[in-house]
PDB file of N, CA and C in Angstrom:
ATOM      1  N   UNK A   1      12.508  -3.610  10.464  1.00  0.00           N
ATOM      2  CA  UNK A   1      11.198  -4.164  10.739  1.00  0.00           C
ATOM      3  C   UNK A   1      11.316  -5.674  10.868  1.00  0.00           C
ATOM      4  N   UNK A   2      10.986  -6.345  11.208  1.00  0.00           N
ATOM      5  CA  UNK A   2      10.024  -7.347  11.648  1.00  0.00           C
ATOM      6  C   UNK A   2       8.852  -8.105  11.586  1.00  0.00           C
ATOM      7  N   UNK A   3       9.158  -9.295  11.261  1.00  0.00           N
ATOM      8  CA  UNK A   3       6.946  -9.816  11.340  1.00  0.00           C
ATOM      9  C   UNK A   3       7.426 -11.337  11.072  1.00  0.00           C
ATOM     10  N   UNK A   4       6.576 -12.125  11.997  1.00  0.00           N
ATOM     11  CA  UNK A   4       6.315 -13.371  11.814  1.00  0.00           C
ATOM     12  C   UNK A   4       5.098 -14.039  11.238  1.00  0.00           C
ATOM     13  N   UNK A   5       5.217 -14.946  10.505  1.00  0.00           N
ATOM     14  CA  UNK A   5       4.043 -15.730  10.244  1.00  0.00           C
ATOM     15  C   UNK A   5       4.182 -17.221  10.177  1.00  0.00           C
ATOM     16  N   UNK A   6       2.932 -18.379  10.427  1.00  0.00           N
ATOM     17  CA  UNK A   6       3.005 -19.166  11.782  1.00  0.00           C
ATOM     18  C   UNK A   6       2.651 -20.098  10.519  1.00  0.00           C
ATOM     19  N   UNK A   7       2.931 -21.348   9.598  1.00  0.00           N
ATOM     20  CA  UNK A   7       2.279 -21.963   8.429  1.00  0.00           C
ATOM     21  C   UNK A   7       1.422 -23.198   8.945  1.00  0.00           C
ATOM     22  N   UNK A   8       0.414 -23.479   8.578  1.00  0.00           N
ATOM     23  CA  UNK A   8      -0.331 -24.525   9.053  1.00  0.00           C
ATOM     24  C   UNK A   8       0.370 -25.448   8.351  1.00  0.00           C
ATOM     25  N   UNK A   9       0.799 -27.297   8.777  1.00  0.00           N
ATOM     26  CA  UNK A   9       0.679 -28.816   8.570  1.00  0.00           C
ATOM     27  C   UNK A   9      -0.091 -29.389   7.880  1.00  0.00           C
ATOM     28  N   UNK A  10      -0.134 -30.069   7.137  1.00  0.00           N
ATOM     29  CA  UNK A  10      -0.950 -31.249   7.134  1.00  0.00           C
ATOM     30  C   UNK A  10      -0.782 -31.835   8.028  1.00  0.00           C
ATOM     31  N   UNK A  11      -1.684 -32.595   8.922  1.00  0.00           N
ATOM     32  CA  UNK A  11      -2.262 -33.229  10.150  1.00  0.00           C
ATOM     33  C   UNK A  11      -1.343 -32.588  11.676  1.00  0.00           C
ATOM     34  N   UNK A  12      -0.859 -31.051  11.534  1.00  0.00           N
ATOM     35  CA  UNK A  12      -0.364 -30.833  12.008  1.00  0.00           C
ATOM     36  C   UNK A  12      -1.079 -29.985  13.243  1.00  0.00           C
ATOM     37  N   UNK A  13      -0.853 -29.043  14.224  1.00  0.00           N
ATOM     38  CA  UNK A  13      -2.002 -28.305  15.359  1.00  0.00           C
ATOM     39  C   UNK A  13      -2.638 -27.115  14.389  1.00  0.00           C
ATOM     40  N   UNK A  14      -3.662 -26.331  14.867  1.00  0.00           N
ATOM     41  CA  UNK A  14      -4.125 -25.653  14.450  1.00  0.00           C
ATOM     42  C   UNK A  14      -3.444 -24.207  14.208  1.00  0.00           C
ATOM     43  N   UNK A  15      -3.727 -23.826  13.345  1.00  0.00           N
ATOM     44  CA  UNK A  15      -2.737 -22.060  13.354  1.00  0.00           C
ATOM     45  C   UNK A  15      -3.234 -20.995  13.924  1.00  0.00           C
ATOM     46  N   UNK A  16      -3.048 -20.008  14.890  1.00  0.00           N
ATOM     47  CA  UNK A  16      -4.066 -19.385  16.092  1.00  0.00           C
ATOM     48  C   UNK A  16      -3.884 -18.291  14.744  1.00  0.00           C
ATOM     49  N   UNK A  17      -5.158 -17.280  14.950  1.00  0.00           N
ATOM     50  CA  UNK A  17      -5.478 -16.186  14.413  1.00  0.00           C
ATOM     51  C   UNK A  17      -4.055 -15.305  13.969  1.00  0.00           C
ATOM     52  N   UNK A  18      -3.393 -15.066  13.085  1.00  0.00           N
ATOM     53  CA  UNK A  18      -2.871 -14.050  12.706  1.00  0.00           C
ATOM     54  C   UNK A  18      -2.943 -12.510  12.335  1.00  0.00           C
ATOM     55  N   UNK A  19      -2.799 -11.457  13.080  1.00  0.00           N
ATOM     56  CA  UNK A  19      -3.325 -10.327  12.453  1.00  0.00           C
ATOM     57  C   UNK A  19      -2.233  -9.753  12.328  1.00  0.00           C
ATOM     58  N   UNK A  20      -2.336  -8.425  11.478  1.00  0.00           N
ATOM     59  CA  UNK A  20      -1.045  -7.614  11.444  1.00  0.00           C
ATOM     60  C   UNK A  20      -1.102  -6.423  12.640  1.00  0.00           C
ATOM     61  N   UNK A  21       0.116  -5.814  12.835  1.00  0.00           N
ATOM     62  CA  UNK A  21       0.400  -4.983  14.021  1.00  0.00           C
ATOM     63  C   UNK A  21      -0.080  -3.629  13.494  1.00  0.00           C
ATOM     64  N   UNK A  22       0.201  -3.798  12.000  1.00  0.00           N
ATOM     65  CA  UNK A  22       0.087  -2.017  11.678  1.00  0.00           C
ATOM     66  C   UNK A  22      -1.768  -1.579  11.727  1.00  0.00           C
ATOM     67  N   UNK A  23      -2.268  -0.765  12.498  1.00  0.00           N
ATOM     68  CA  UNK A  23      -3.929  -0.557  12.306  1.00  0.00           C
ATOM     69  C   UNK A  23      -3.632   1.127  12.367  1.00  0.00           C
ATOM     70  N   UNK A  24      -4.766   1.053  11.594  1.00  0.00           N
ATOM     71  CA  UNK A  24      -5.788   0.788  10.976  1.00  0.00           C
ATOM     72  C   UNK A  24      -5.506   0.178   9.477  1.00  0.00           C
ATOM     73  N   UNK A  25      -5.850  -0.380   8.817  1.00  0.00           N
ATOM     74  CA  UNK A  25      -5.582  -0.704   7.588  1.00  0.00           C
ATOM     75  C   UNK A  25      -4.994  -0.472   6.212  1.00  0.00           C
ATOM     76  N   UNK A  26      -5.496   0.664   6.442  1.00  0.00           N
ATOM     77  CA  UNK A  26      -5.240   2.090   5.447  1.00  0.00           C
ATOM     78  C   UNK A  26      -3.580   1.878   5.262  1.00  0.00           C
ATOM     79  N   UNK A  27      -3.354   1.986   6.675  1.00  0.00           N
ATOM     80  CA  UNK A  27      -1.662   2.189   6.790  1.00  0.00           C
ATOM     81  C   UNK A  27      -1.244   1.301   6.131  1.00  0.00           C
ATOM     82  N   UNK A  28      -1.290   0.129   6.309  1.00  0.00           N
ATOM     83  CA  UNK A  28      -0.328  -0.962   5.181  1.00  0.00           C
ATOM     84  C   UNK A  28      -0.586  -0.875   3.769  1.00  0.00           C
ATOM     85  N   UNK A  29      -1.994  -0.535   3.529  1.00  0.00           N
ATOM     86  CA  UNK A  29      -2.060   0.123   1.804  1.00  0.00           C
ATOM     87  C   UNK A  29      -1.338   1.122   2.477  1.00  0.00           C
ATOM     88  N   UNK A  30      -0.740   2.462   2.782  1.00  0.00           N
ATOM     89  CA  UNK A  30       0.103   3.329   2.458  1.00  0.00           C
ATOM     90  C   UNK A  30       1.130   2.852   2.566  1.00  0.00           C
ATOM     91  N   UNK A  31       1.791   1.710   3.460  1.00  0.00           N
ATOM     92  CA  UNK A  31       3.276   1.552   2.935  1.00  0.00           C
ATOM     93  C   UNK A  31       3.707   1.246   2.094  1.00  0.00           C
ATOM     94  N   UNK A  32       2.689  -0.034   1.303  1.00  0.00           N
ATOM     95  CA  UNK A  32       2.973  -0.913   0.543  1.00  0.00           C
ATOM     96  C   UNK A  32       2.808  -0.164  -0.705  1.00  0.00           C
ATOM     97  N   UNK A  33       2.087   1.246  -0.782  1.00  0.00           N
ATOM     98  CA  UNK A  33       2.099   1.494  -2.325  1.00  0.00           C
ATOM     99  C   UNK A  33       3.626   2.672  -2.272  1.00  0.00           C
ATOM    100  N   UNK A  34       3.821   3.281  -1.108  1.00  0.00           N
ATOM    101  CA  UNK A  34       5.211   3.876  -0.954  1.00  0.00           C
ATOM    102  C   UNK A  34       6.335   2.643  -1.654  1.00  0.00           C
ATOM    103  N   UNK A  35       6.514   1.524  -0.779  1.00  0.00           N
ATOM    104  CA  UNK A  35       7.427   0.455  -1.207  1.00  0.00           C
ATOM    105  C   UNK A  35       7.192   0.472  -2.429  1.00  0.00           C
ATOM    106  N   UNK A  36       6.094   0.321  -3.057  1.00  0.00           N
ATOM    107  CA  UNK A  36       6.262  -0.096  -5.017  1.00  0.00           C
ATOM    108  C   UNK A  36       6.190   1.249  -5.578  1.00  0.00           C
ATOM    109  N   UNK A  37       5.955   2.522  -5.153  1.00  0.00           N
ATOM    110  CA  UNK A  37       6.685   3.694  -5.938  1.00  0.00           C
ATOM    111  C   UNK A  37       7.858   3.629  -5.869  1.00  0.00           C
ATOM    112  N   UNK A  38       8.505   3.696  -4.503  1.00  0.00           N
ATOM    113  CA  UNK A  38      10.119   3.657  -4.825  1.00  0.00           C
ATOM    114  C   UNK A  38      11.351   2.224  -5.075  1.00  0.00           C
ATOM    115  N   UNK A  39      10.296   1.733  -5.180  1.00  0.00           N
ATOM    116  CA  UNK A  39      11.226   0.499  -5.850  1.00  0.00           C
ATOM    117  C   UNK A  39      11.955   0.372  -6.433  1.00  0.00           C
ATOM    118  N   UNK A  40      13.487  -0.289  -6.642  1.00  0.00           N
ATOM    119  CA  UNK A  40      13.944   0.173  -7.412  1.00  0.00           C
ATOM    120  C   UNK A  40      15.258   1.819  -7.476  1.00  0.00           C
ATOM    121  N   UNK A  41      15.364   2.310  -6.768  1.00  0.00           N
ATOM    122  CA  UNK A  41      15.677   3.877  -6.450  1.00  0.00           C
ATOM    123  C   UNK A  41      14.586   5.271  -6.604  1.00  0.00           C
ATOM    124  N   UNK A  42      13.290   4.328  -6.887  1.00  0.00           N
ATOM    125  CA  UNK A  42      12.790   5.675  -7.230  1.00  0.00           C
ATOM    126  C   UNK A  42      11.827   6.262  -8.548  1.00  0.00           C
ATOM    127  N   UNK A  43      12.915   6.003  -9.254  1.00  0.00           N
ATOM    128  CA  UNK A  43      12.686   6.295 -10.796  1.00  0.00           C
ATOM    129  C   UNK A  43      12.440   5.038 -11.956  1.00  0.00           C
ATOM    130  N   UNK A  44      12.517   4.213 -11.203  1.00  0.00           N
ATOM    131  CA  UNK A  44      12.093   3.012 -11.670  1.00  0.00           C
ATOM    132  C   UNK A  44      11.225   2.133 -10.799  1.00  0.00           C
ATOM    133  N   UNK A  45      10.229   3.161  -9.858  1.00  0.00           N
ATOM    134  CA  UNK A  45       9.666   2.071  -9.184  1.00  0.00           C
ATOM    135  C   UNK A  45       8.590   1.423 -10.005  1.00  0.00           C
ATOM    136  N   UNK A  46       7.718   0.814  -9.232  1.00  0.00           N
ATOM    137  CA  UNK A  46       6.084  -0.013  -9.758  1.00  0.00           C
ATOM    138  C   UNK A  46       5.198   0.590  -9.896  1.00  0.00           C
ATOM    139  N   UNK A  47       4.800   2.020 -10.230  1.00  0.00           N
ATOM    140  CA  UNK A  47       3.752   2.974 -10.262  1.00  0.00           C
ATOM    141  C   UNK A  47       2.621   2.235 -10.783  1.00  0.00           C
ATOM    142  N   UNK A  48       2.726   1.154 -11.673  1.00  0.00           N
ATOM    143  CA  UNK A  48       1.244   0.541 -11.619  1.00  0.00           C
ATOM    144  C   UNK A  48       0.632   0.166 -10.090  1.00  0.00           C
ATOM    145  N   UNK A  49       1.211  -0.533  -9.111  1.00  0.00           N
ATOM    146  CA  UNK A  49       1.283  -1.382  -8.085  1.00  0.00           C
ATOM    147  C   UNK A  49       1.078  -0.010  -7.087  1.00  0.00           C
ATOM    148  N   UNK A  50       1.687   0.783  -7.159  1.00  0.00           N
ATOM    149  CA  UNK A  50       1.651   1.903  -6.251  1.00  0.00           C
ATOM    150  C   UNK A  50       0.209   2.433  -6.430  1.00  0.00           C
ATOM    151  N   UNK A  51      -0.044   2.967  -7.772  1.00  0.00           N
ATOM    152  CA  UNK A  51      -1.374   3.491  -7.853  1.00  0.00           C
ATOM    153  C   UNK A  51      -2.466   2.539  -6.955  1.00  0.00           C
ATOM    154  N   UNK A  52      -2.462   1.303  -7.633  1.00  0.00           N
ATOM    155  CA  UNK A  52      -3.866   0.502  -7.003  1.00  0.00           C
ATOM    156  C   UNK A  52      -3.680   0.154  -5.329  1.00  0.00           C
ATOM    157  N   UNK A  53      -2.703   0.727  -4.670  1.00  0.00           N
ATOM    158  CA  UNK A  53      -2.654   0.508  -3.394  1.00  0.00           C
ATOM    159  C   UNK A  53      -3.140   1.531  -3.063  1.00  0.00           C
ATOM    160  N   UNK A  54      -2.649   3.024  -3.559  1.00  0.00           N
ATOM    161  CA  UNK A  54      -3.335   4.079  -3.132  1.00  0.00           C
ATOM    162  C   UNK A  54      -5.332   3.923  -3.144  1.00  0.00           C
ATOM    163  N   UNK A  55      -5.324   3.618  -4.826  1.00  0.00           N
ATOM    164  CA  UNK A  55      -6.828   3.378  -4.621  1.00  0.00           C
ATOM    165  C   UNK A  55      -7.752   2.415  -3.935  1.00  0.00           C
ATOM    166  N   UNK A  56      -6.835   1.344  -3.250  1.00  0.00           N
ATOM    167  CA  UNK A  56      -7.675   0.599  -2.238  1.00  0.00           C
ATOM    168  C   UNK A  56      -7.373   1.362  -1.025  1.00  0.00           C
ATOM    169  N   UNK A  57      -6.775   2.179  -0.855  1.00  0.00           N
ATOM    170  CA  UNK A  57      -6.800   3.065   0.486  1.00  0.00           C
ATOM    171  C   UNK A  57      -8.166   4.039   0.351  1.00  0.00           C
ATOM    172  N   UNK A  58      -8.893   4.700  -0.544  1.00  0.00           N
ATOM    173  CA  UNK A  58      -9.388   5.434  -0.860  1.00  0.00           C
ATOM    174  C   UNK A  58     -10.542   4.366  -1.135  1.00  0.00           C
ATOM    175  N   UNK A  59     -11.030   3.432  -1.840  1.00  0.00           N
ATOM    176  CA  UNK A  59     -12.187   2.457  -1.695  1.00  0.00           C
ATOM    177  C   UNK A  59     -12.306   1.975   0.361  1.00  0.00           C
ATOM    178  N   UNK A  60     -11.476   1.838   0.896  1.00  0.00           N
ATOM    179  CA  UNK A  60     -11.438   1.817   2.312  1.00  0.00           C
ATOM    180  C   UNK A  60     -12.572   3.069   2.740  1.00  0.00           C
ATOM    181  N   UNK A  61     -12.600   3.785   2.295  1.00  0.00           N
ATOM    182  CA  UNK A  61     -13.162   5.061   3.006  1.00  0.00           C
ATOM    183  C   UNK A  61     -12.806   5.522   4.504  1.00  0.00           C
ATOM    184  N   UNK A  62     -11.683   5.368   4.501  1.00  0.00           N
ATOM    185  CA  UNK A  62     -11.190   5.962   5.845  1.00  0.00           C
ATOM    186  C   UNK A  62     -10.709   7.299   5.887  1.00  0.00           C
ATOM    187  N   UNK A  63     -11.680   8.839   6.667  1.00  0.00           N
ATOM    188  CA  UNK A  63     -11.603   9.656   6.490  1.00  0.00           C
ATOM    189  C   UNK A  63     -10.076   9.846   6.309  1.00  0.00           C
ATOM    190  N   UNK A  64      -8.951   9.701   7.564  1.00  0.00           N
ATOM    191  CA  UNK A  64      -8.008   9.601   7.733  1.00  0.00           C
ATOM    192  C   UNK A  64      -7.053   9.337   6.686  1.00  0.00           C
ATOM    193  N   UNK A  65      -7.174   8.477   5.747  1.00  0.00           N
ATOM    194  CA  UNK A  65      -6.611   7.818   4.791  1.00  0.00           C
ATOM    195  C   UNK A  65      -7.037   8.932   3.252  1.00  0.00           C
ATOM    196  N   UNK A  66      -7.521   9.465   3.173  1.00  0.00           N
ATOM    197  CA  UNK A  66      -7.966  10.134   2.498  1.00  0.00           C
ATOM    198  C   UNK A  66      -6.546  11.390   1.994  1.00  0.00           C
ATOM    199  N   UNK A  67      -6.448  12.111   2.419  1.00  0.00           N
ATOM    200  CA  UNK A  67      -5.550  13.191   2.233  1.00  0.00           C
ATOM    201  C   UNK A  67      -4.290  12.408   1.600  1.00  0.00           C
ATOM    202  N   UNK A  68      -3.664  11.096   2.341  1.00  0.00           N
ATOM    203  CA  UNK A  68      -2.554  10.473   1.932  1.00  0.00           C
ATOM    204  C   UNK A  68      -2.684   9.730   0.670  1.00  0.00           C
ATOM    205  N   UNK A  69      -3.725   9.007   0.605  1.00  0.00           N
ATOM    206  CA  UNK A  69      -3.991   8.395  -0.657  1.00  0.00           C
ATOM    207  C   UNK A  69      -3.818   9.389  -2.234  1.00  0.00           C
ATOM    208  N   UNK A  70      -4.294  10.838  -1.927  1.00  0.00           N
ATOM    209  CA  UNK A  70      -4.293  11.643  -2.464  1.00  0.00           C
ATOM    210  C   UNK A  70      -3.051  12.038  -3.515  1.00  0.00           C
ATOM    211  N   UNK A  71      -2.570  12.338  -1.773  1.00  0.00           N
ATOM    212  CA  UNK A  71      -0.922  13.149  -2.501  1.00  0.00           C
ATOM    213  C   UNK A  71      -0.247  11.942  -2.922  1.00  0.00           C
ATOM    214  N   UNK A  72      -0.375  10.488  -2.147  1.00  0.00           N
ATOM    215  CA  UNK A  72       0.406  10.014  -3.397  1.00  0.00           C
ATOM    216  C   UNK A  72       0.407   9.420  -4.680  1.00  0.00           C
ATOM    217  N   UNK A  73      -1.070   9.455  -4.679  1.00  0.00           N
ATOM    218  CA  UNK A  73      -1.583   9.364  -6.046  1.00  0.00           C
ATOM    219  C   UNK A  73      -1.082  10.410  -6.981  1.00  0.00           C
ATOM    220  N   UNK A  74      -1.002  11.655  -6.748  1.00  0.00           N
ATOM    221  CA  UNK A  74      -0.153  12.874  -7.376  1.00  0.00           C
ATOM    222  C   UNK A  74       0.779  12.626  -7.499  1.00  0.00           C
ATOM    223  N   UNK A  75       1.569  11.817  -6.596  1.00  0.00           N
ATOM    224  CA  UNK A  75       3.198  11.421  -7.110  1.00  0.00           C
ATOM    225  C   UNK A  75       3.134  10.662  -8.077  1.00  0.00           C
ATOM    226  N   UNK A  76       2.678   9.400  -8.163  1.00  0.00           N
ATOM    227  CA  UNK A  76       2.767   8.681  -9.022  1.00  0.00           C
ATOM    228  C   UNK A  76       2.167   9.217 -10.146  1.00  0.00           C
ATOM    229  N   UNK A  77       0.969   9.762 -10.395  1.00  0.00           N
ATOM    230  CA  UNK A  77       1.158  10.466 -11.749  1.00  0.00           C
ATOM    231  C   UNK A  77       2.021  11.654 -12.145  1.00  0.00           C
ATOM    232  N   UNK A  78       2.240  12.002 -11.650  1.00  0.00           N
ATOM    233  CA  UNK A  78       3.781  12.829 -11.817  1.00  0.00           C
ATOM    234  C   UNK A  78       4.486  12.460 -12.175  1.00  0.00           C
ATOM    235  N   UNK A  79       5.067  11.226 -11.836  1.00  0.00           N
ATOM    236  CA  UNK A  79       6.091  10.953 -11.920  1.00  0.00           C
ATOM    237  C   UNK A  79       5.919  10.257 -13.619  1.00  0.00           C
ATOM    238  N   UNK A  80       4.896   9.408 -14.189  1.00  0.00           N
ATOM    239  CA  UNK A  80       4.565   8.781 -15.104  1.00  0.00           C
ATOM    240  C   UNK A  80       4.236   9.794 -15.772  1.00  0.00           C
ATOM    241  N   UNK A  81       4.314  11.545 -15.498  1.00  0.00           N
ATOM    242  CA  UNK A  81       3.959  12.692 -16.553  1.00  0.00           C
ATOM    243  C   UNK A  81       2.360  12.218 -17.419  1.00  0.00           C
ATOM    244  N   UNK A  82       1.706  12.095 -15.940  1.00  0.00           N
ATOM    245  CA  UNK A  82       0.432  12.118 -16.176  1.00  0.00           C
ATOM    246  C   UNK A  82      -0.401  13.239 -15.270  1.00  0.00           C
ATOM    247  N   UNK A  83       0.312  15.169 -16.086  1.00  0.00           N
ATOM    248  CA  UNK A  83      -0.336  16.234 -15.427  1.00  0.00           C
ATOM    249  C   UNK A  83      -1.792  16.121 -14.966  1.00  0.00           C
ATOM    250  N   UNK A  84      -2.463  15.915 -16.342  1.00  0.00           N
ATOM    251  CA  UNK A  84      -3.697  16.078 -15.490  1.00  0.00           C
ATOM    252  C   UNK A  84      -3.873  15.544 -14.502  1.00  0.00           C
ATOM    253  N   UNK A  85      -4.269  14.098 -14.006  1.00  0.00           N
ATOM    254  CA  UNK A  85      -4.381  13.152 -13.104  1.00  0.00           C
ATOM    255  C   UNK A  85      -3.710  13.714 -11.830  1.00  0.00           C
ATOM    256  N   UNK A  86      -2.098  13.969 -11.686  1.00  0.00           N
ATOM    257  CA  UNK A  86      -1.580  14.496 -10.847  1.00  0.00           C
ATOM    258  C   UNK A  86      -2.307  15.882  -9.939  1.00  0.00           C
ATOM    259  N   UNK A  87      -3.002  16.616 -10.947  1.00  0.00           N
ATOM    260  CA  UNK A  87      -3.522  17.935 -10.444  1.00  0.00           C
ATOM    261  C   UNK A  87      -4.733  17.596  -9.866  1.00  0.00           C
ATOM    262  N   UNK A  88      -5.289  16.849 -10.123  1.00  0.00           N
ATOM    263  CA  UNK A  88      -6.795  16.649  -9.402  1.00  0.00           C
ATOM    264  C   UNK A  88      -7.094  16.136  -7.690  1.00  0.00           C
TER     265      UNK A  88
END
């Protein structure tokens, strides 16, 4: 992957609009909470960091985003042997 970003000066030109490539939104909360589950190999990822990415995918309300936010919210409590949570 790839990505640039452009830093504004002091008294320097203006910085044109930056957006990201990945859309709809949702998607970069899903990578980014994938990246901090498996951080690490896996078994030591960021499951705090993972969870709250999933749940800003799911505060998004994007029908789409919905099902994914889900299951990997189930991983990560799984993985932290938090059954209940996982099953819901």
């Amino acid at each position: 992957a790839e990505d640039r970003v452009t830093l504004p000066m002091s008294g320097g030109a203006p910085v044109p609009a930056q957006e990201s490539p990945i859309k709809p939104a949702w998607q970069r909360w899903n990578d980014y909470g994938i990246a901090s589950y498996l951080e690490g190999g896996g078994k030591r990822g960021n499951f705090k960091e993972a969870a709250a990415a999933f749940q800003k995918m799911l505060a998004l309300g994007a029908k789409d985003a919905v099902p994914h936010a889900l299951l990997n919210l189930g991983r990560v409590y799984f993985e932290e042997k938090d059954y209940p949570r996982a099953t819901l």
